[in-house]
Protein backbone atom coordinates (compact mmCIF):
# COMPACT_ATOMS: atom_id res chain seq x y z
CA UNK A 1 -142.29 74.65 -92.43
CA UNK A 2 -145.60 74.78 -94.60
CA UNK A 3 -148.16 76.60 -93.88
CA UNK A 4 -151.15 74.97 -91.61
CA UNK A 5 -154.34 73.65 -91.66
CA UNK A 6 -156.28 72.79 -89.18
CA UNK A 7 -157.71 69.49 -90.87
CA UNK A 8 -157.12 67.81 -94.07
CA UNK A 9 -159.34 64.43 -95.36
CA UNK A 10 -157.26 61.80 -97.54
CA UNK A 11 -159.40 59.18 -99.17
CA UNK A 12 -157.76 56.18 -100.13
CA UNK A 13 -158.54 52.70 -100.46
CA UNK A 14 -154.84 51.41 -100.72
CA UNK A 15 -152.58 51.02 -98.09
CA UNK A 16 -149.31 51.98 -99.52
CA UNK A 17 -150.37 55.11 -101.49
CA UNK A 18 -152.67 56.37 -98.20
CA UNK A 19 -149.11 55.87 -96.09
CA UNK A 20 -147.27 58.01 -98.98
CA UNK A 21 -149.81 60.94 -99.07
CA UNK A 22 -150.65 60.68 -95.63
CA UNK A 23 -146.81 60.81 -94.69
CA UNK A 24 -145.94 63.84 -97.40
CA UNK A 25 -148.77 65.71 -96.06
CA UNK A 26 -147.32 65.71 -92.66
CA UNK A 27 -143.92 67.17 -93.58
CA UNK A 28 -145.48 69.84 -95.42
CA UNK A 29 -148.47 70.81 -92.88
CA UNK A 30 -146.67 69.30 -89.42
CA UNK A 31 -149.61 70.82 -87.36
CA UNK A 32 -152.29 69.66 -89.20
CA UNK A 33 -155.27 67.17 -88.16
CA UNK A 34 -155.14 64.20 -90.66
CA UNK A 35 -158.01 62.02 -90.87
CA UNK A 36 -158.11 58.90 -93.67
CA UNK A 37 -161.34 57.08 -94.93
CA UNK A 38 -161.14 54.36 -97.51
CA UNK A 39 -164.68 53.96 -98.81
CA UNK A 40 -168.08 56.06 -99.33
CA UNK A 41 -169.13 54.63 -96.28
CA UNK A 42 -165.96 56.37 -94.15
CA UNK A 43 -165.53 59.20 -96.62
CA UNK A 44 -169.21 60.24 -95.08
CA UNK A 45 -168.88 59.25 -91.86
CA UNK A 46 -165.58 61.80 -91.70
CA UNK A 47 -167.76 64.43 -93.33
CA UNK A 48 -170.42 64.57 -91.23
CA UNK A 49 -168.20 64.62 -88.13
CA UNK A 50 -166.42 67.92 -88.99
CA UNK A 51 -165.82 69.44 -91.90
CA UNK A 52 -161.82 69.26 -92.94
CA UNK A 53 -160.08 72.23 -94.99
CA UNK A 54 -159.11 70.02 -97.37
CA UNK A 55 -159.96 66.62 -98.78
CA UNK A 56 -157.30 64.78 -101.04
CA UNK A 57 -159.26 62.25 -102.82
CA UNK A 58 -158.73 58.90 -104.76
CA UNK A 59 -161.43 58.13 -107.24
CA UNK A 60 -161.36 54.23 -107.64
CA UNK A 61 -162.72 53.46 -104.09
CA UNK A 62 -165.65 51.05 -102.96
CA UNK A 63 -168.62 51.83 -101.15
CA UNK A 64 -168.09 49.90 -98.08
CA UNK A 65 -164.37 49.60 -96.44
CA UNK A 66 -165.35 45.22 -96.55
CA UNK A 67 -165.35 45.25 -100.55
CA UNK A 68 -162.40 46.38 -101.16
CA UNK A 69 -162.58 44.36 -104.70
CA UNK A 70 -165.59 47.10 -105.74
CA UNK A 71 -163.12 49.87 -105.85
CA UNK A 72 -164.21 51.39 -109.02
CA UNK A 73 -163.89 55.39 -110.29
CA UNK A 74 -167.13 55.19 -111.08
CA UNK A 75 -167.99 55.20 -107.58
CA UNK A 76 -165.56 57.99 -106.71
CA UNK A 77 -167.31 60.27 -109.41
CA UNK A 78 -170.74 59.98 -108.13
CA UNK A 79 -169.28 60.94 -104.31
CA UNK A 80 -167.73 63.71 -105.62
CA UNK A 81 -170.63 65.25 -107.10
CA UNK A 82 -172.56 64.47 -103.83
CA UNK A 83 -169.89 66.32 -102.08
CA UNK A 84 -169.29 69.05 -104.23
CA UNK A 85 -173.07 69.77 -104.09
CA UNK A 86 -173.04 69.46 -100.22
CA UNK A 87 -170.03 71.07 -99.38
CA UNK A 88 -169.89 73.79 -102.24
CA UNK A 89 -167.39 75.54 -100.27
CA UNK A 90 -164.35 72.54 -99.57
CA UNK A 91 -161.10 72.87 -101.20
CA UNK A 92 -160.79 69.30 -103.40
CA UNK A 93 -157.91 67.61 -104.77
CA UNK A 94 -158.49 64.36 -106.52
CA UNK A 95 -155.46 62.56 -107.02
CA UNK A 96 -155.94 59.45 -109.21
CA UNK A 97 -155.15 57.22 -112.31
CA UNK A 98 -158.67 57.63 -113.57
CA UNK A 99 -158.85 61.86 -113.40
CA UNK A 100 -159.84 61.41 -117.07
CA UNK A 101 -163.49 60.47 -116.01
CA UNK A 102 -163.81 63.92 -114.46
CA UNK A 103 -163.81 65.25 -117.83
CA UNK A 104 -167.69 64.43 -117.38
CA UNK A 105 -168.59 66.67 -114.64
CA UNK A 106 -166.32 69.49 -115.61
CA UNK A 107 -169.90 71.72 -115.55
CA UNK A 108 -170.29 70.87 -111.82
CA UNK A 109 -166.59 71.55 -110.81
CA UNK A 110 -166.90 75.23 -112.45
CA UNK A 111 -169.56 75.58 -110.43
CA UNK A 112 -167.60 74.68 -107.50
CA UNK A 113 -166.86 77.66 -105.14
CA UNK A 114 -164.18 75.70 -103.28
CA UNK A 115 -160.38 75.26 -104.82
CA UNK A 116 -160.39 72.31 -106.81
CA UNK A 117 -156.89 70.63 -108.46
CA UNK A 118 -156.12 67.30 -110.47
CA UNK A 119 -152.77 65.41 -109.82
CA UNK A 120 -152.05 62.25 -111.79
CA UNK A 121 -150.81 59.42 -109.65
CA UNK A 122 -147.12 59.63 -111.23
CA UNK A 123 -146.80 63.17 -110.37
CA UNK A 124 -143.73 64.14 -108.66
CA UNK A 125 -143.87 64.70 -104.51
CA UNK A 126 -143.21 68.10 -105.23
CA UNK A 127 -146.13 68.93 -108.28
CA UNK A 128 -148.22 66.99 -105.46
CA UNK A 129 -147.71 69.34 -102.77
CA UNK A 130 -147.89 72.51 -105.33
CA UNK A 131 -151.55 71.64 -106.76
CA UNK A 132 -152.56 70.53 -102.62
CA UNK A 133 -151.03 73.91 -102.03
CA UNK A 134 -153.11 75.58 -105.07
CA UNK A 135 -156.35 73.91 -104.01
CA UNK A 136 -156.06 75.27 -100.45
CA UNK A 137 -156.17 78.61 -101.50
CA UNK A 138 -158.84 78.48 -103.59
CA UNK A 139 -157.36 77.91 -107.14
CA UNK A 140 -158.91 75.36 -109.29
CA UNK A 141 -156.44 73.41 -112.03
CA UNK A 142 -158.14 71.19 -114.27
CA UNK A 143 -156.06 71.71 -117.89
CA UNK A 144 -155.25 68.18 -118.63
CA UNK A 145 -159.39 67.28 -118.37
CA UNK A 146 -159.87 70.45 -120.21
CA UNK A 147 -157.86 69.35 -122.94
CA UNK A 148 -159.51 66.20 -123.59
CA UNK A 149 -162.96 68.54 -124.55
CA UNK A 150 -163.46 69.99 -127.87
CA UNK A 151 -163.88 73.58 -126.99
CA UNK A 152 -163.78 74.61 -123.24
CA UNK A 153 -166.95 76.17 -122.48
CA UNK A 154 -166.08 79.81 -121.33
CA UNK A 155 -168.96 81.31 -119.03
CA UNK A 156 -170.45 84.71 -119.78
CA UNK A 157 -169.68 85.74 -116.32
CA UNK A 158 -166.29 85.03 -116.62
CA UNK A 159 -166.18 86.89 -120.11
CA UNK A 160 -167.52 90.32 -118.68
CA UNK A 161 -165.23 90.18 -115.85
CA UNK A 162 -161.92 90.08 -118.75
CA UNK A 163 -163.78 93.06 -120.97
CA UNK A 164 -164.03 95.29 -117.79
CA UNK A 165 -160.59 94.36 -116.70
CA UNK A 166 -158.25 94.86 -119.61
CA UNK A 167 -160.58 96.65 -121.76
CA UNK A 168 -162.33 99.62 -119.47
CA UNK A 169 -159.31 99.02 -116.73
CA UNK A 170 -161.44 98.53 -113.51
CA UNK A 171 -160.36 97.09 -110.47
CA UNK A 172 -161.84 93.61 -108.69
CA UNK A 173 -164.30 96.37 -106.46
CA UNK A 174 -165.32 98.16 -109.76
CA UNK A 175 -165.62 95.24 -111.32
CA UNK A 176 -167.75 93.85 -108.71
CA UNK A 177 -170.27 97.21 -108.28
CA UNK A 178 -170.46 97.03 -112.32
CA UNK A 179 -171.59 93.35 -112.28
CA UNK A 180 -173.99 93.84 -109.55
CA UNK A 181 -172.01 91.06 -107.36
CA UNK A 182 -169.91 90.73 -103.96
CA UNK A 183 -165.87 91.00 -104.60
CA UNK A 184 -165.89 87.81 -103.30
CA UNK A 185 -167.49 86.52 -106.82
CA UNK A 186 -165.04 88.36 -108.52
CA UNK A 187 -162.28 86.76 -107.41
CA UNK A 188 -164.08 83.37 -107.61
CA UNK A 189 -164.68 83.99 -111.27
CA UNK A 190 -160.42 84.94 -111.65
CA UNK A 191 -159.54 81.60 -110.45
CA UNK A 192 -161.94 79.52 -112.68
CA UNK A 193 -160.31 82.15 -115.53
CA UNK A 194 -156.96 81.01 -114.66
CA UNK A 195 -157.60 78.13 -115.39
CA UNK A 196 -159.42 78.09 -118.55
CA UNK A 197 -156.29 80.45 -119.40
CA UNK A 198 -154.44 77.72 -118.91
CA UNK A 199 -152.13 79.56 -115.55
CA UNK A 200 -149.96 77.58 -113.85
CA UNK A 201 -150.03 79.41 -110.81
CA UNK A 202 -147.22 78.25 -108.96
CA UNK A 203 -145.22 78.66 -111.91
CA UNK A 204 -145.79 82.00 -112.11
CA UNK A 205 -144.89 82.89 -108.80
CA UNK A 206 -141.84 81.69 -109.00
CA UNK A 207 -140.78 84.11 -111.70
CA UNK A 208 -142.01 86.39 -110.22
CA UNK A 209 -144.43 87.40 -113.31
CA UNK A 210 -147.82 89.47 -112.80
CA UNK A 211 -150.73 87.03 -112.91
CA UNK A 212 -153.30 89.59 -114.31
CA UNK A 213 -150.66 90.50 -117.50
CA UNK A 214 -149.97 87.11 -117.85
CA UNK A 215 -154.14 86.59 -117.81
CA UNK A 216 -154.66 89.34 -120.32
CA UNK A 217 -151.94 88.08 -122.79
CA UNK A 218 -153.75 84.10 -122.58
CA UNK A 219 -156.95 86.03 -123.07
CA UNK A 220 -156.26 88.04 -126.47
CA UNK A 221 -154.57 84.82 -127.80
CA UNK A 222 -157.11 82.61 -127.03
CA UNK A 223 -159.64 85.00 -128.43
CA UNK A 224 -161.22 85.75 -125.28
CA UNK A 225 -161.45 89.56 -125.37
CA UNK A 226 -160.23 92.01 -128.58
């Protein structure tokens, strides 16, 4: 039995692929609250009525559930952002054909304080339920968008928090007092860093390998620290 949630959002426009999440999601989180929308119109609406722990999301929907023909990613972009600046907090997985487009709003998704994972539509059940997993803890996994930029932009935060970890030693509370920030940030900062590191969490976990050697190896081969 998975773990549970209390309430998890699926946005969908099309029938058979809302029935496939919608009936993976309840084998893996049996106790959970599952709510579907299938436009902006009902994505809102959901929203507004309480806020879910997680929201699995399809790009290419339309704005109203009655033009279903208007089901473009475009559309699902601009929500995003809308939600991502409302709800800065929500744990987002956008599972789609079209995750390429996010590539455009990568800024606004580091900024995100909320877990936030991509899953290509061809993605095995299981890598589905491992980045929905990821995302509800926090973790953020964007590498295939990242790939398609020339040069990841690496924030200076993120930077100082890798040169007092593996170069002075501290610890996320030192860390924290040194940067003048709540551990909460800290940790924040570690999961945009694993993935910019390019960390496949899950992975690594079941290998049993130590996340923050595995993050200070990526970092001195990508340059990041000396």
């Amino acid at each position: 039995m998975g773990p549970q949630l209390a309430r998890i959002l699926v946005v969908e426009d099309y029938p058979l692929l809302l029935d496939g999440i919608v009936n993976l999601l309840e084998k893996h989180y049996p106790d959970a609250d599952i709510w579907t929308a299938s436009s902006v119109r009902e994505t809102w609406a959901q929203l507004e009525l309480s806020l879910p722990d997680l929201v699995v999301f399809d790009l290419a929907i339309p704005t109203d559930e009655q033009d279903q023909q208007q089901a473009q990613p475009e559309t699902g972009i601009r929500l995003l952002k809308q939600i991502m600046q409302q709800y800065s907090q929500l744990n987002i997985v956008v599972q789609s054909t079209y995750t390429k487009a996010l590539v455009r709003i990568i800024p606004q998704i580091d900024e995100h304080l909320g877990g936030f994972t991509i899953i290509e539509k061809s993605r095995s059940s299981q890598e589905v339920l491992e980045r929905i997993e990821s995302a509800r803890r926090g973790y953020t996994n964007t590498q295939e968008i990242r790939k398609l930029q020339s040069g990841v932009e690496v924030k200076p935060e993120w930077t100082d928090v890798l040169t007092l970890a593996f170069q002075e030693g501290l610890q996320d509370r030192a860390i924290a007092q040194r940067m003048n920030v709540q551990i909460g940030t800290i940790r924040h900062y570690w999961r945009k860093l694993y993935d910019v590191l390019e960390i496949d969490l899950e992975a690594e976990r079941k290998v049993g390998r130590n996340l923050r050697t595995v993050s200070e190896i990526n970092a001195r081969h990508k340059g990041l620290i000396d």
